[in-house]
Protein backbone atom coordinates (compact mmCIF):
# COMPACT_ATOMS: atom_id res chain seq x y z
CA UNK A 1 50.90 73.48 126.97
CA UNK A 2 48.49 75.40 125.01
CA UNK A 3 46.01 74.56 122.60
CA UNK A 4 45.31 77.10 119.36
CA UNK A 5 42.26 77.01 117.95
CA UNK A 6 44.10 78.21 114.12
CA UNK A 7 47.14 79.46 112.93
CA UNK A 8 45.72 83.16 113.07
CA UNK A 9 45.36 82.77 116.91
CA UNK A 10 48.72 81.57 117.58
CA UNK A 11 50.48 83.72 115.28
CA UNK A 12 48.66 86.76 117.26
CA UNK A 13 50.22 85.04 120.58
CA UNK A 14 53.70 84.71 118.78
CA UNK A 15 53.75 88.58 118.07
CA UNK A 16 51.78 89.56 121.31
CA UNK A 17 55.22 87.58 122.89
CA UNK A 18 57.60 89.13 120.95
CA UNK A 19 56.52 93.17 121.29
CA UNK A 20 56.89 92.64 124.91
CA UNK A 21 59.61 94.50 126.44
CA UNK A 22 60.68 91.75 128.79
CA UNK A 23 59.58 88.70 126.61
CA UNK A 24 58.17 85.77 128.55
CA UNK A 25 60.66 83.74 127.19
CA UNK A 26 58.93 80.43 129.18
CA UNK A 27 55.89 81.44 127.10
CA UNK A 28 57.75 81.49 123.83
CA UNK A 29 59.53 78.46 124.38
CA UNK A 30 55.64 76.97 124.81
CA UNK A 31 54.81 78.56 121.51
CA UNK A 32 58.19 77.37 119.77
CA UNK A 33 57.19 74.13 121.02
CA UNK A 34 53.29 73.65 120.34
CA UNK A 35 51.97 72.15 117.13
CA UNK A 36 53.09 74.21 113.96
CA UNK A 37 55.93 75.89 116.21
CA UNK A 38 56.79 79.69 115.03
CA UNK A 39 54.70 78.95 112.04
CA UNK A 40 56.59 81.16 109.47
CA UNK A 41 60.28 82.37 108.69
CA UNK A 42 59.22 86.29 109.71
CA UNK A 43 58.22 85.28 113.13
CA UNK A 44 61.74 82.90 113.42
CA UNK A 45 63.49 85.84 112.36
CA UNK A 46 62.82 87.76 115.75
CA UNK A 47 61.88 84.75 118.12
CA UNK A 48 65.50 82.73 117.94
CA UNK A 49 67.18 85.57 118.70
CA UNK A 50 65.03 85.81 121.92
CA UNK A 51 65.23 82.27 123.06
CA UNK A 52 68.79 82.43 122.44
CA UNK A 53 69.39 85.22 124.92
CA UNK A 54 70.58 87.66 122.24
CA UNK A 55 69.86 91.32 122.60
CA UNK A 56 70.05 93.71 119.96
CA UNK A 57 73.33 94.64 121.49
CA UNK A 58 74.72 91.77 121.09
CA UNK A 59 74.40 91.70 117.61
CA UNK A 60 75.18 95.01 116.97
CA UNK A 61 78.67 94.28 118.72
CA UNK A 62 79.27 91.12 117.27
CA UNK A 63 78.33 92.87 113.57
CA UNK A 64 80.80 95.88 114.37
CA UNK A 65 83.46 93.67 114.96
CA UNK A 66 83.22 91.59 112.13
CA UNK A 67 82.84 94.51 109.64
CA UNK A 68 86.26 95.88 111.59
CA UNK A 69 88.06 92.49 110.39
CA UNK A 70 86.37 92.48 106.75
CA UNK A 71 87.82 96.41 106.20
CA UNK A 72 91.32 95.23 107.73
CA UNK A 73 91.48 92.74 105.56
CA UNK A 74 90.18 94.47 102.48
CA UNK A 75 92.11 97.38 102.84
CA UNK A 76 95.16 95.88 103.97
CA UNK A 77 95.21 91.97 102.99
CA UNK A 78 95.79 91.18 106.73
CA UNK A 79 94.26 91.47 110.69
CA UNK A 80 95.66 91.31 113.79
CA UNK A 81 96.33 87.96 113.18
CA UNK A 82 97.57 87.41 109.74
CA UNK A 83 95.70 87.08 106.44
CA UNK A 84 95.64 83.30 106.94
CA UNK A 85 95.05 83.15 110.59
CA UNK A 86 91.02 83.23 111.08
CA UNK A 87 90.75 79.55 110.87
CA UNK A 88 92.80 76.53 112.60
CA UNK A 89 94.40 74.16 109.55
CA UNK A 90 92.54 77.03 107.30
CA UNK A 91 93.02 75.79 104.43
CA UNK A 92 91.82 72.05 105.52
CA UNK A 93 89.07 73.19 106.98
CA UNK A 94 88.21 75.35 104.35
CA UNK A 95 88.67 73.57 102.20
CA UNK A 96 86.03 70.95 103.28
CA UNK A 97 83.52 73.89 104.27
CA UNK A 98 83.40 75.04 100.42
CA UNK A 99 82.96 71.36 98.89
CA UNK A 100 80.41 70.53 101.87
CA UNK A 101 78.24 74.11 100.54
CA UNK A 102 78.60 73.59 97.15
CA UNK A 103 76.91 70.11 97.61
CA UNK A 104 74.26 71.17 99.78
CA UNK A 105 70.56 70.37 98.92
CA UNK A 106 69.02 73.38 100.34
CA UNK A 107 70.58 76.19 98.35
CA UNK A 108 70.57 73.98 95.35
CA UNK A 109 66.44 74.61 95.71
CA UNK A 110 66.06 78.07 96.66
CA UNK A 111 67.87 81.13 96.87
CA UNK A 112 69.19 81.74 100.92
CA UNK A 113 68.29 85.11 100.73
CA UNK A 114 67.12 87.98 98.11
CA UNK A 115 69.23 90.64 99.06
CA UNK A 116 72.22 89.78 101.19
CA UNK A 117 75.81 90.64 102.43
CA UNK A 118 78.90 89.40 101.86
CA UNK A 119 81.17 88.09 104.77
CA UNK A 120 84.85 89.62 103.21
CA UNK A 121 86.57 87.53 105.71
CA UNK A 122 86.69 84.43 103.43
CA UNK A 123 87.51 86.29 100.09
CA UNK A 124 91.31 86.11 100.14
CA UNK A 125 92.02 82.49 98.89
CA UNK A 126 89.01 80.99 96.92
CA UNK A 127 88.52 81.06 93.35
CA UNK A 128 84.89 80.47 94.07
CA UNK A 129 84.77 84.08 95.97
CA UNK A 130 87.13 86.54 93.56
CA UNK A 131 84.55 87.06 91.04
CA UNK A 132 82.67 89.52 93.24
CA UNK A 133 86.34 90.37 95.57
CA UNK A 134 86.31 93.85 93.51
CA UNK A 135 82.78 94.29 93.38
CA UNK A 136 82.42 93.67 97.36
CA UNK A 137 85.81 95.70 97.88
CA UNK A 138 84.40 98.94 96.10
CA UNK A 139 81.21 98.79 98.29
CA UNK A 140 82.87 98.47 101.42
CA UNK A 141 85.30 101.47 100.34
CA UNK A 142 81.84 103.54 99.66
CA UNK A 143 80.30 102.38 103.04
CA UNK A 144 82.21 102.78 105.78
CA UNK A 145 80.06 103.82 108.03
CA UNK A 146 78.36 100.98 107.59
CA UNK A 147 77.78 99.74 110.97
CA UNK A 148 75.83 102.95 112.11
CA UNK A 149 72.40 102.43 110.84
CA UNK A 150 69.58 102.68 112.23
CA UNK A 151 68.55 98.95 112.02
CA UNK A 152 70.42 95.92 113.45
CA UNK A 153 69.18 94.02 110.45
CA UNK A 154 70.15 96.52 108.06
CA UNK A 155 73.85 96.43 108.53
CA UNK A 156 74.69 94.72 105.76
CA UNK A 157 76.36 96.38 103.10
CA UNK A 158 77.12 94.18 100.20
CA UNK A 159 74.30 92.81 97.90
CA UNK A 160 74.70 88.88 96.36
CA UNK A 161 74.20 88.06 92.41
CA UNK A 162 71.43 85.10 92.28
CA UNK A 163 74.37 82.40 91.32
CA UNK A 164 76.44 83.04 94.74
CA UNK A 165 74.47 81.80 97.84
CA UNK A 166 77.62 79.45 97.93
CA UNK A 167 79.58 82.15 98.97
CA UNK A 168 77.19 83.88 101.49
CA UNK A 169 76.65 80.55 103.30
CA UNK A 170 80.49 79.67 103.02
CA UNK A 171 81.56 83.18 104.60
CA UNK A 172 79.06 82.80 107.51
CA UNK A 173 80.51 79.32 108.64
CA UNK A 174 84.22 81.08 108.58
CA UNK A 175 83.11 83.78 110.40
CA UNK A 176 81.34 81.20 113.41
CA UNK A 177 84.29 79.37 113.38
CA UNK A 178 87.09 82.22 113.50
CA UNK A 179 84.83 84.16 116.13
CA UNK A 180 84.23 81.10 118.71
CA UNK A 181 86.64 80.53 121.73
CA UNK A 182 86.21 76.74 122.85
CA UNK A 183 87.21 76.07 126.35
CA UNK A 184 89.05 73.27 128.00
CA UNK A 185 90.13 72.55 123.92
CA UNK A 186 93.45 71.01 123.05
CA UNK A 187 93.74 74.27 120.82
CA UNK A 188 90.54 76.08 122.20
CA UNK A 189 89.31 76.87 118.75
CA UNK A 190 86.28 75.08 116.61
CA UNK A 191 86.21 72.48 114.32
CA UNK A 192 84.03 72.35 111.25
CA UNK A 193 82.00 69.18 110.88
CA UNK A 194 80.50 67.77 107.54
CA UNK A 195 76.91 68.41 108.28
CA UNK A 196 77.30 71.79 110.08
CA UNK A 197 76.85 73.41 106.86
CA UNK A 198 73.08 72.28 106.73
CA UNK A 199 72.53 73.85 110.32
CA UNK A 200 73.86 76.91 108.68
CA UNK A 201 71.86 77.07 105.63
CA UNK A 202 68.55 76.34 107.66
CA UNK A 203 69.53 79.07 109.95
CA UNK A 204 70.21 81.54 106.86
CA UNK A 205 67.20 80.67 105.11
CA UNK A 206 64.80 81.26 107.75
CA UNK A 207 66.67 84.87 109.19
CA UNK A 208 67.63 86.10 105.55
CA UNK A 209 70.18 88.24 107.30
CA UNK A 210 74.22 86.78 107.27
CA UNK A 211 74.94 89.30 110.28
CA UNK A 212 72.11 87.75 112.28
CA UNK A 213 72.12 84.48 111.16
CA UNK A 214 76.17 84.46 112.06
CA UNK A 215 74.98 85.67 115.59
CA UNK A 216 72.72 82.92 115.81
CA UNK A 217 75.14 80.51 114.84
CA UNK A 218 77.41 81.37 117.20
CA UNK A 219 75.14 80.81 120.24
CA UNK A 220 73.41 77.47 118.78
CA UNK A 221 76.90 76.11 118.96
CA UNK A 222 78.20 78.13 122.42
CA UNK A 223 74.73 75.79 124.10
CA UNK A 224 74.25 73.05 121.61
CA UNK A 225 77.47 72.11 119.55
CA UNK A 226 80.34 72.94 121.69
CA UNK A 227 81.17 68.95 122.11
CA UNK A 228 80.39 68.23 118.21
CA UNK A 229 83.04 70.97 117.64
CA UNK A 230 85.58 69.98 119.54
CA UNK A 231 88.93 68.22 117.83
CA UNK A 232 87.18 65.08 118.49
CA UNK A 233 83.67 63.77 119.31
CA UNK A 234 84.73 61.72 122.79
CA UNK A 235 82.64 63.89 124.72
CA UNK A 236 79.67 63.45 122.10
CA UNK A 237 80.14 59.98 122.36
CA UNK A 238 79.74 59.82 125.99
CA UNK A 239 76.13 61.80 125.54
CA UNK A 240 74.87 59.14 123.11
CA UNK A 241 75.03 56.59 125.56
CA UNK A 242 71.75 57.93 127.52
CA UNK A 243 69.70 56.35 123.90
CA UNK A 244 69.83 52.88 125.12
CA UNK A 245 68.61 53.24 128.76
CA UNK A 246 65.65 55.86 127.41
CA UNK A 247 64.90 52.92 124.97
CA UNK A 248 64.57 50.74 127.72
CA UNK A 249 62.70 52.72 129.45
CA UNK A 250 59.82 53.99 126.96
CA UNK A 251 59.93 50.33 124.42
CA UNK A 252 61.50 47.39 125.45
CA UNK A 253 60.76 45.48 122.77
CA UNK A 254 62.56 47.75 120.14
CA UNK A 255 65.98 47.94 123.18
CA UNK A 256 66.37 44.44 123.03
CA UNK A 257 66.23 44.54 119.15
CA UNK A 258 68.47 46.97 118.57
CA UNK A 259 70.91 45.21 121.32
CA UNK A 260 70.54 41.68 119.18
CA UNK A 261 71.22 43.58 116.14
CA UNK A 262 74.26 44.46 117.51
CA UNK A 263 73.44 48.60 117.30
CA UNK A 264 75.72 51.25 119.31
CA UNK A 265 74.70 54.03 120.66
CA UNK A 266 76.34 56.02 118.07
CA UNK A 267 73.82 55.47 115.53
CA UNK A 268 72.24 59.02 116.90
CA UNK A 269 74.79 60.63 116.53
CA UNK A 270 74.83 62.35 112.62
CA UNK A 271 71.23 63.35 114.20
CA UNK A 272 72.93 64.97 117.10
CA UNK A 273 75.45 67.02 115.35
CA UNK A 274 73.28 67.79 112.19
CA UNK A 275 69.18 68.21 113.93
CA UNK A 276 68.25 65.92 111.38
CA UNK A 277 68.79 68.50 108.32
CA UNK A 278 71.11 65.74 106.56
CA UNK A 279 68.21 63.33 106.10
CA UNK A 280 65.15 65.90 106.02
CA UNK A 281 65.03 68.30 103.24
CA UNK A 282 61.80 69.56 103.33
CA UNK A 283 62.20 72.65 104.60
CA UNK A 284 59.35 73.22 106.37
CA UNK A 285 59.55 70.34 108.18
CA UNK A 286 62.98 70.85 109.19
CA UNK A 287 62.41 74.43 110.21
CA UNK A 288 59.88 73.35 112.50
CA UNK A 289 62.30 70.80 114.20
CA UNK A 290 64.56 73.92 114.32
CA UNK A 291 61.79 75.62 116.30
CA UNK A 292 62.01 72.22 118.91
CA UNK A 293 65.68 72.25 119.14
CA UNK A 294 66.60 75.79 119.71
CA UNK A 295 63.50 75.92 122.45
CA UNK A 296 64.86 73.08 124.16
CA UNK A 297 67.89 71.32 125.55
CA UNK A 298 71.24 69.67 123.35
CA UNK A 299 69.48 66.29 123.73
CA UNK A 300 66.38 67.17 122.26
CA UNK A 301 67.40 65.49 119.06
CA UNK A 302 67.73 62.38 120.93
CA UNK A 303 64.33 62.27 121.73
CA UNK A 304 62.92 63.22 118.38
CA UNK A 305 65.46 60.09 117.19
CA UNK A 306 63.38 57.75 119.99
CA UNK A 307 59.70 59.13 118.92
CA UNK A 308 60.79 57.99 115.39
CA UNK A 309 61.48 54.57 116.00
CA UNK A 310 58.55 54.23 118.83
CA UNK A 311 55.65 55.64 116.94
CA UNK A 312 53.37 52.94 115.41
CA UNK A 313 54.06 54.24 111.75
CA UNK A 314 57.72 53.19 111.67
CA UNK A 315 57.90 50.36 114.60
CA UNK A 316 56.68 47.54 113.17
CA UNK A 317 58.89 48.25 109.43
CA UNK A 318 62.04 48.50 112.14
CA UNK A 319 61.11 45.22 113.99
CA UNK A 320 60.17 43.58 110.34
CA UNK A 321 63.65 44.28 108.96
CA UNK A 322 66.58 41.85 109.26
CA UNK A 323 68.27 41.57 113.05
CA UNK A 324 71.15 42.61 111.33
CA UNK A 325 73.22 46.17 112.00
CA UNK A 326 72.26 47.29 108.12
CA UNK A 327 69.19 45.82 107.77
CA UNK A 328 68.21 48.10 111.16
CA UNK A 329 70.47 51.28 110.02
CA UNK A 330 68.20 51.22 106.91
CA UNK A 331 64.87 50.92 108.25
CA UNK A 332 65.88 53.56 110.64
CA UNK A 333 67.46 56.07 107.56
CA UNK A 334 64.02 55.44 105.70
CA UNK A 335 61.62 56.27 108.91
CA UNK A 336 63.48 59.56 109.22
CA UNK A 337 63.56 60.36 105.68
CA UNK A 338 59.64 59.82 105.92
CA UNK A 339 59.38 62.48 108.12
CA UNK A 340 60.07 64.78 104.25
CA UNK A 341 56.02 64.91 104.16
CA UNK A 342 54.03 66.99 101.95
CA UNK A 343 51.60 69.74 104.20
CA UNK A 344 48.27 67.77 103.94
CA UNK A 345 50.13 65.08 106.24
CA UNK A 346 52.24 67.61 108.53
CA UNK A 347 50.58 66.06 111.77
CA UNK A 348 52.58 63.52 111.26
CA UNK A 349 55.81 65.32 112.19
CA UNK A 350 53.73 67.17 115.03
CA UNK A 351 52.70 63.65 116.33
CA UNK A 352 56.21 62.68 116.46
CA UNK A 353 57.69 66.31 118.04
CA UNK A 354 54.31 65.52 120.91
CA UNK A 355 55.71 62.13 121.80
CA UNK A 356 58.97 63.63 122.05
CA UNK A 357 58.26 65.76 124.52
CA UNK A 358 56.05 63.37 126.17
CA UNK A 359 58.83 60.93 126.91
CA UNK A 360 61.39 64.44 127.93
């Protein structure tokens, strides 16, 4: 992998990456992956997209369809399939999804975006959403031709009050969730998760776009979250059970502790479905996981999860604490949550990303 000598020399190999026609995409993930990752939200903006596999086409398709269902349903309280239709058990789901995003720690400390749109999808039933329903309504009257600009990124039509990031961020997890076919699915449609709504905010914050952060979305869970958004998590479960034999593997010594404190497997797995954004709320630190995750494979969390409890600054607390399942599930929350450093000691979190990939 290679080594920067500063930020200013990696950021020039970030854009040098990204102008390219045909972006080296093997070279990006290297970048993604290096210490300080895609260094700043600007350069995230363009390089997810990219290691994704979304084209500008994509999202220009995906935006035109979406802005076709918001002006059906706008104009004529309905779509193809009914103005309560876009989610399975809508309003249980939804329901969850709003109190989940009104609780959430990272739009509590900053605004997700300055200037934004507004998803119309998710207007119809919340008395969170109808204080800007005629406001949003009489801008999508006056901009039809919305989806013909000039810039992917500037498709967006409606503009947010400071006060309602609650309703961009809710109206981009509806629109994942309508827009995503699961396969091999009892009812082939996704489930919302409690957690998923921190993977969305990260995503938002970092793109400042709701079209292309929705996009996004919608291919982090088509290659990383398709199991956590199943009806149930049996096929998530089965995944966890590689964390013991890796343990075994790269520290002996903390398997067989974990095994007398009678741990499962499934203590990964809120750091599976979530990428750690549910315990790590700095967010710099959890962008640059982001970076990690979306450059590398589903169980890339897993490894991140091992690094934690191998490296030498949280071992020896784990091993110290009582052989006992809480005991261990606490010294395990509070080595993660340590990971919320302050810049000055951000080689700490690229020490534990370098082991990770060490032990891949």
């Amino acid at each position: 992998m290679n080594y920067y000598r500063n930020q200013s020399e990696k950021e020039r190999s970030i854009l040098l990456s990204l102008e390219q026609y045909d972006t080296n995409l093997w070279n990006l993930r290297e970048l993604a992956l290096s210490r300080g990752g895609l260094l700043r939200k600007s350069l995230r903006a363009k390089a997810w997209p990219k290691l994704l596999g979304l084209s500008c086409t994509d999202i220009r398709r995906d935006n035109a369809r979406r802005l076709e269902f918001k002006r059906q349903l706008i104009l004529f309280g309905t779509n193809d399939n009914g103005a309560s239709g876009y989610l399975v058990n809508g309003e249980q789901q939804l329901d969850v999804i709003e109190k989940d995003v009104y609780r959430c720690s990272f739009i509590r400390k900053k605004r997700l975006c300055d200037e934004e749109s507004l998803n119309m999808s998710v207007l119809a039933q919340s008395p969170l959403r109808r204080k800007v329903y005629s406001q949003a309504s009489s801008s999508c009257n006056n901009n039809n031709n919305a989806n013909t600009t000039s810039s992917v990124l500037e498709e967006s039509s409606w503009f947010l009050p400071d006060d309602d990031d609650t309703i961009l961020l809710t109206s981009v997890i509806v629109d994942v969730i309508r827009d995503y076919h699961v396969q091999d699915d009892d009812d082939g449609q996704l489930h919302y998760y409690q957690g998923f709504h921190n993977i969305a905010a990260i995503v938002l914050m970092n793109v400042k776009n709701a079209s292309l952060a929705t996009c996004i979305l919608q291919r982090i869970v088509s290659l990383f979250f398709r199991d956590a958004m199943r009806s149930d998590f049996s096929d998530l479960k089965e995944a966890t059970k590689i964390l013991f034999p890796l343990l075994k593997i790269v520290d002996r010594e903390i398997f067989h502790f974990l095994l007398d404190a009678e741990m499962e497997p499934s203590v990964v797995t809120s750091y599976l479905i979530t990428w750690f954004s549910h315990e790590i709320k700095n967010e710099q630190v959890i962008s640059r996981l982001f970076d990690c995750m979306i450059a590398s494979h589903p169980l890339f969390p897993m490894y991140i999860f091992t690094a934690i409890l191998i490296d030498s600054r949280h071992r020896d607390d784990i091993l110290s604490s009582g052989c006992d399942f809480a005991s261990v599930h606490m010294a395990i929350s509070s080595a993660i949550k340590s990971m919320n450093v302050s810049e000055k000691d951000f080689d700490t979190v690229e020490d534990i990303i370098q082991i990770a990939i060490n032990i891949m």
